[in-house]
C-alpha atoms as a PDB file:
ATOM      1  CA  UNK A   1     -13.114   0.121  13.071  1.00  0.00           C
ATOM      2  CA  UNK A   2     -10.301   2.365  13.885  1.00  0.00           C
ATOM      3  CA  UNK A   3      -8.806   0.109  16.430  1.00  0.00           C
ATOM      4  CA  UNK A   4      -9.149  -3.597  13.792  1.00  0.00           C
ATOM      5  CA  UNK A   5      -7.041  -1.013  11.089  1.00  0.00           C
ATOM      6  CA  UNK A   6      -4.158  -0.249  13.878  1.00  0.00           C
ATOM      7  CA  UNK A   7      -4.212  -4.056  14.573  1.00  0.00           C
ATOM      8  CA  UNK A   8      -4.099  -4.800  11.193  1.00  0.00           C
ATOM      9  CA  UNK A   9      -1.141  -2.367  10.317  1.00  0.00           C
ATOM     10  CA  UNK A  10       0.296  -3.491  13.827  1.00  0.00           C
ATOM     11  CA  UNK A  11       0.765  -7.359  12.075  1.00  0.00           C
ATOM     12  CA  UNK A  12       1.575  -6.262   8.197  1.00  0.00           C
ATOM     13  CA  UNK A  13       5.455  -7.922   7.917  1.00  0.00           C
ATOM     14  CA  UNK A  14       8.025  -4.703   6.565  1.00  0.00           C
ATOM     15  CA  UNK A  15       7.535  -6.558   3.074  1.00  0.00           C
ATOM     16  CA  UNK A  16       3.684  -6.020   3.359  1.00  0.00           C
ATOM     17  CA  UNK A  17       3.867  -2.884   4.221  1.00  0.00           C
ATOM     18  CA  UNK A  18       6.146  -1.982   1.422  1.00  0.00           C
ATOM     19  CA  UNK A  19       3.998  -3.803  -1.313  1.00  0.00           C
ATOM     20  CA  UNK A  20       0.969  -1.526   0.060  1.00  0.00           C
ATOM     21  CA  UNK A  21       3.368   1.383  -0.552  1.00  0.00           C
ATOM     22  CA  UNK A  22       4.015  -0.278  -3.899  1.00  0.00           C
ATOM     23  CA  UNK A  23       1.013  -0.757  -4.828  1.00  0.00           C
ATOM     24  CA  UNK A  24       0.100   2.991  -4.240  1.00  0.00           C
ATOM     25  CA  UNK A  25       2.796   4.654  -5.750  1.00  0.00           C
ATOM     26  CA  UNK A  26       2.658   2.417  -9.319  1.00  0.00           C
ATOM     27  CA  UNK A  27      -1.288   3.529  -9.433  1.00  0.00           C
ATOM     28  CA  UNK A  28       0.019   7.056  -8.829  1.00  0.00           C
ATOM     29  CA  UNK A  29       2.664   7.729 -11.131  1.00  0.00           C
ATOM     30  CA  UNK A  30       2.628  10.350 -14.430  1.00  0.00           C
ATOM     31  CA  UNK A  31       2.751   7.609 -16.970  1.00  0.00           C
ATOM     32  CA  UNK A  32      -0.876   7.420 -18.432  1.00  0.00           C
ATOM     33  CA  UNK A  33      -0.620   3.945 -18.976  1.00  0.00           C
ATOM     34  CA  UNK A  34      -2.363   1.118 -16.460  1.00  0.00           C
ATOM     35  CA  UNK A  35      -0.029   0.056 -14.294  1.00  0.00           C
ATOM     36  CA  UNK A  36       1.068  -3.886 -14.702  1.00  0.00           C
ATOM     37  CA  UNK A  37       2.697  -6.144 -12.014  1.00  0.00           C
ATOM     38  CA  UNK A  38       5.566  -5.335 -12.999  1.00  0.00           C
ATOM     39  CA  UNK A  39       5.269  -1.815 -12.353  1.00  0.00           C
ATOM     40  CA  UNK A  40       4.357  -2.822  -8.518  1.00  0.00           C
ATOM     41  CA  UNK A  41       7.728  -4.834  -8.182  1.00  0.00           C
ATOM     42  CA  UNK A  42       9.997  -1.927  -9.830  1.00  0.00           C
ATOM     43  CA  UNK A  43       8.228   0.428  -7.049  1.00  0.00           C
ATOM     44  CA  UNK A  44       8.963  -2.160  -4.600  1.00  0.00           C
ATOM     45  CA  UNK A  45      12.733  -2.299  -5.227  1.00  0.00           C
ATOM     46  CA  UNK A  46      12.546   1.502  -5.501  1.00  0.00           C
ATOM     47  CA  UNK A  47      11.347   1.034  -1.692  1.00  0.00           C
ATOM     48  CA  UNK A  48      14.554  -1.107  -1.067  1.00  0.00           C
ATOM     49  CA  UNK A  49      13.432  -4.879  -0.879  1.00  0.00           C
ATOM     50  CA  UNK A  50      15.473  -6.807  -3.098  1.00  0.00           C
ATOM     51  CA  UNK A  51      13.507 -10.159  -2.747  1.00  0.00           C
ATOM     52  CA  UNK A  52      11.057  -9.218  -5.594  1.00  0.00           C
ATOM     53  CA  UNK A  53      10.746 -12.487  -7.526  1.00  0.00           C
ATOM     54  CA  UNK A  54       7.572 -14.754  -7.875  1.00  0.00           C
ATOM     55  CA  UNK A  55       8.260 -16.915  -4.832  1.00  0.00           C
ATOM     56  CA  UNK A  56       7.669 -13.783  -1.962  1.00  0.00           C
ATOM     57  CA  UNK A  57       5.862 -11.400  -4.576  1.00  0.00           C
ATOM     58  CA  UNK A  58       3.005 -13.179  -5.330  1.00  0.00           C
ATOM     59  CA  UNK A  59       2.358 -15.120  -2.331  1.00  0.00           C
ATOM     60  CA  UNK A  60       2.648 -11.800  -0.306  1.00  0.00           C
ATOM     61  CA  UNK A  61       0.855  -9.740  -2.873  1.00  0.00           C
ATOM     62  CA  UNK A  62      -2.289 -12.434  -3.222  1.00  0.00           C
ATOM     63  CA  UNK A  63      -2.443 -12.743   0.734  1.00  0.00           C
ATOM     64  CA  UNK A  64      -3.091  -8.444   0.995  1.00  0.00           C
ATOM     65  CA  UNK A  65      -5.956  -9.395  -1.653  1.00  0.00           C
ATOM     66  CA  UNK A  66      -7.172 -12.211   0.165  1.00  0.00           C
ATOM     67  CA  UNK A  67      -7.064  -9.806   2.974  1.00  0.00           C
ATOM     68  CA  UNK A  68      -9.389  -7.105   1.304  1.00  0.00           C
ATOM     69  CA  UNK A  69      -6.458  -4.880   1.733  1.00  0.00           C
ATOM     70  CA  UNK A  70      -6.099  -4.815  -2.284  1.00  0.00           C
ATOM     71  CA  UNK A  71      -7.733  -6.112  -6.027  1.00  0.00           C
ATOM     72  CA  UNK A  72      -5.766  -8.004  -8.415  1.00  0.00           C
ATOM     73  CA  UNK A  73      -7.805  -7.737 -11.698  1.00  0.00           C
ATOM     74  CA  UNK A  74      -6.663  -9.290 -15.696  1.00  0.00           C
ATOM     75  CA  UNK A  75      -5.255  -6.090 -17.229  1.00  0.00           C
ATOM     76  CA  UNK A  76      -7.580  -4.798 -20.120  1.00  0.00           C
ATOM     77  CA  UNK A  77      -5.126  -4.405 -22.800  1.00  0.00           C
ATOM     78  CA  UNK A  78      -2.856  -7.145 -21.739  1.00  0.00           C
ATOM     79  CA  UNK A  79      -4.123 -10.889 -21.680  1.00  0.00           C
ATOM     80  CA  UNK A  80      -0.231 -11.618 -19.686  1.00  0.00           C
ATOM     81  CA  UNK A  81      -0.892  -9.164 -17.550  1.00  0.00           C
ATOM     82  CA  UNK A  82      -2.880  -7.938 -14.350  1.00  0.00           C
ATOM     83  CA  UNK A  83      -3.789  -4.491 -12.331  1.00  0.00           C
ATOM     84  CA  UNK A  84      -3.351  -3.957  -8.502  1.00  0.00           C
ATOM     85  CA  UNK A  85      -5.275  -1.430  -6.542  1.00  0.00           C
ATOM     86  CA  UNK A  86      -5.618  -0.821  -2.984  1.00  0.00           C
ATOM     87  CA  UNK A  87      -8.875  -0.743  -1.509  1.00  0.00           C
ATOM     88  CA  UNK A  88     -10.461   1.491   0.855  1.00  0.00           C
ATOM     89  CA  UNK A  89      -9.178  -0.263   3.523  1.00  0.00           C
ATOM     90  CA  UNK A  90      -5.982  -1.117   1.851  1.00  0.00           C
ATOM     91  CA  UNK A  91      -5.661   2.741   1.664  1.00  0.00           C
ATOM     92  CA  UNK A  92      -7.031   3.105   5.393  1.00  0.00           C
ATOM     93  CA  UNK A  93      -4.193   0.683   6.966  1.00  0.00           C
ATOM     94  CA  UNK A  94      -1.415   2.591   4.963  1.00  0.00           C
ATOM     95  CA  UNK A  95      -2.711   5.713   5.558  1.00  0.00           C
ATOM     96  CA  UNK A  96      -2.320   4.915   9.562  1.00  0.00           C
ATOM     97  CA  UNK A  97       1.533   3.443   8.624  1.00  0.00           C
ATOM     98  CA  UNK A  98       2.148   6.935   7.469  1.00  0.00           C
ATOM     99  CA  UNK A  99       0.753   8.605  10.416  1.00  0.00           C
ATOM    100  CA  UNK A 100       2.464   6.435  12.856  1.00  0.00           C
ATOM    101  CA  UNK A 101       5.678   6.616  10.820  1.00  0.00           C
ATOM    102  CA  UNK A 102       4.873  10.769  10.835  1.00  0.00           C
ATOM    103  CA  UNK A 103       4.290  10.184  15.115  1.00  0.00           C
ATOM    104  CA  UNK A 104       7.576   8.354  15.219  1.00  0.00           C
ATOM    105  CA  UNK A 105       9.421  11.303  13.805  1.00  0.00           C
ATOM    106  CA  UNK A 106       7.305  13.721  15.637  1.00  0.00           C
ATOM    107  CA  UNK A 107       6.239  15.415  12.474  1.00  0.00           C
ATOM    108  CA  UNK A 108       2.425  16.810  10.983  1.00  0.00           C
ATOM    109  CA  UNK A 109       1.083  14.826   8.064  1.00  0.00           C
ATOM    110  CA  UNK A 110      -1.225  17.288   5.664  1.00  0.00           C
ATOM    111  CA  UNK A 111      -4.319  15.414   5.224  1.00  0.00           C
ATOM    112  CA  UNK A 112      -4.052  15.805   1.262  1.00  0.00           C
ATOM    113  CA  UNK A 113      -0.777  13.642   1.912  1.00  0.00           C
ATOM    114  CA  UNK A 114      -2.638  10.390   3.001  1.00  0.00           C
ATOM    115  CA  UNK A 115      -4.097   7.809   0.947  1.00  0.00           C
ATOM    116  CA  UNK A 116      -6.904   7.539   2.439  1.00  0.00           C
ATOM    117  CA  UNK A 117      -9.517  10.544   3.064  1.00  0.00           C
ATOM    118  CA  UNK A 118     -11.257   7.961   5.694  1.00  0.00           C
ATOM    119  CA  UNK A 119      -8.405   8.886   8.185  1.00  0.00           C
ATOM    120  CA  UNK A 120      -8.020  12.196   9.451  1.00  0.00           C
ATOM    121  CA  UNK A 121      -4.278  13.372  10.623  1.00  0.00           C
ATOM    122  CA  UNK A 122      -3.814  13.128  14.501  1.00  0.00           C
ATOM    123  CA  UNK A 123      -2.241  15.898  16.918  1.00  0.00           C
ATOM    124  CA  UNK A 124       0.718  15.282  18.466  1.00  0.00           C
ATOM    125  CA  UNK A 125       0.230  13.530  21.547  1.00  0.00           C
ATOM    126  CA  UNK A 126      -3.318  12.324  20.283  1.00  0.00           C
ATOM    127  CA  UNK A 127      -3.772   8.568  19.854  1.00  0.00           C
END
């Protein structure tokens, strides 16, 4: 299983990867309101990609649900709107972006830090 989730991350383009980042960080914000679509593309220009309109957005975003990776439901106070969540894999693959990204820089990642409590932090040197 380990080994399909560094494939997977291996082929997410930089815009998939930042919508799983997205993603995350609009279900993890103060506010205690559910987070909409739009909330997903603010935290998506917040990550620095600029192409956030309907014609890469939702294409992108409905190929990491086809994907398992995350669930687009109707929003339940807002018939015009709809939730994203990652799922567990969804927060498996980004959890192993953030470790290789950690690797990279040759810096420790706190378990509490990653998404997902499925993947434990590596050693340096450890693969």
């Amino acid at each position: 299983m380990l080994s399909r989730r560094r494939r997977i991350a291996s082929d997410l383009t930089s815009y998939k990867r930042d919508l799983l980042w997205a993603v995350h960080r609009a279900n993890h914000t103060e506010e205690e309101e559910t987070p909409v679509g739009a909330d997903v593309k603010r935290e998506l220009e917040a990550l620095g990609q600029t192409n956030t309109e309907g014609g890469q957005f939702y294409p992108r975003l409905n190929e990491l649900v086809d994907s398992g990776l995350a669930t687009k439901d109707d929003h339940p106070n807002d018939a015009r709107g709809f939730t994203v969540e990652l799922t567990e894999d969804g927060k498996a693959i980004l959890s192993e972006l953030v470790l290789r990204t950690a690797e990279s820089l040759d810096m420790d990642v706190p378990e509490c830090a990653l998404p997902s409590s499925d993947v434990r932090p590596r050693t340096r040197g450890e693969t």
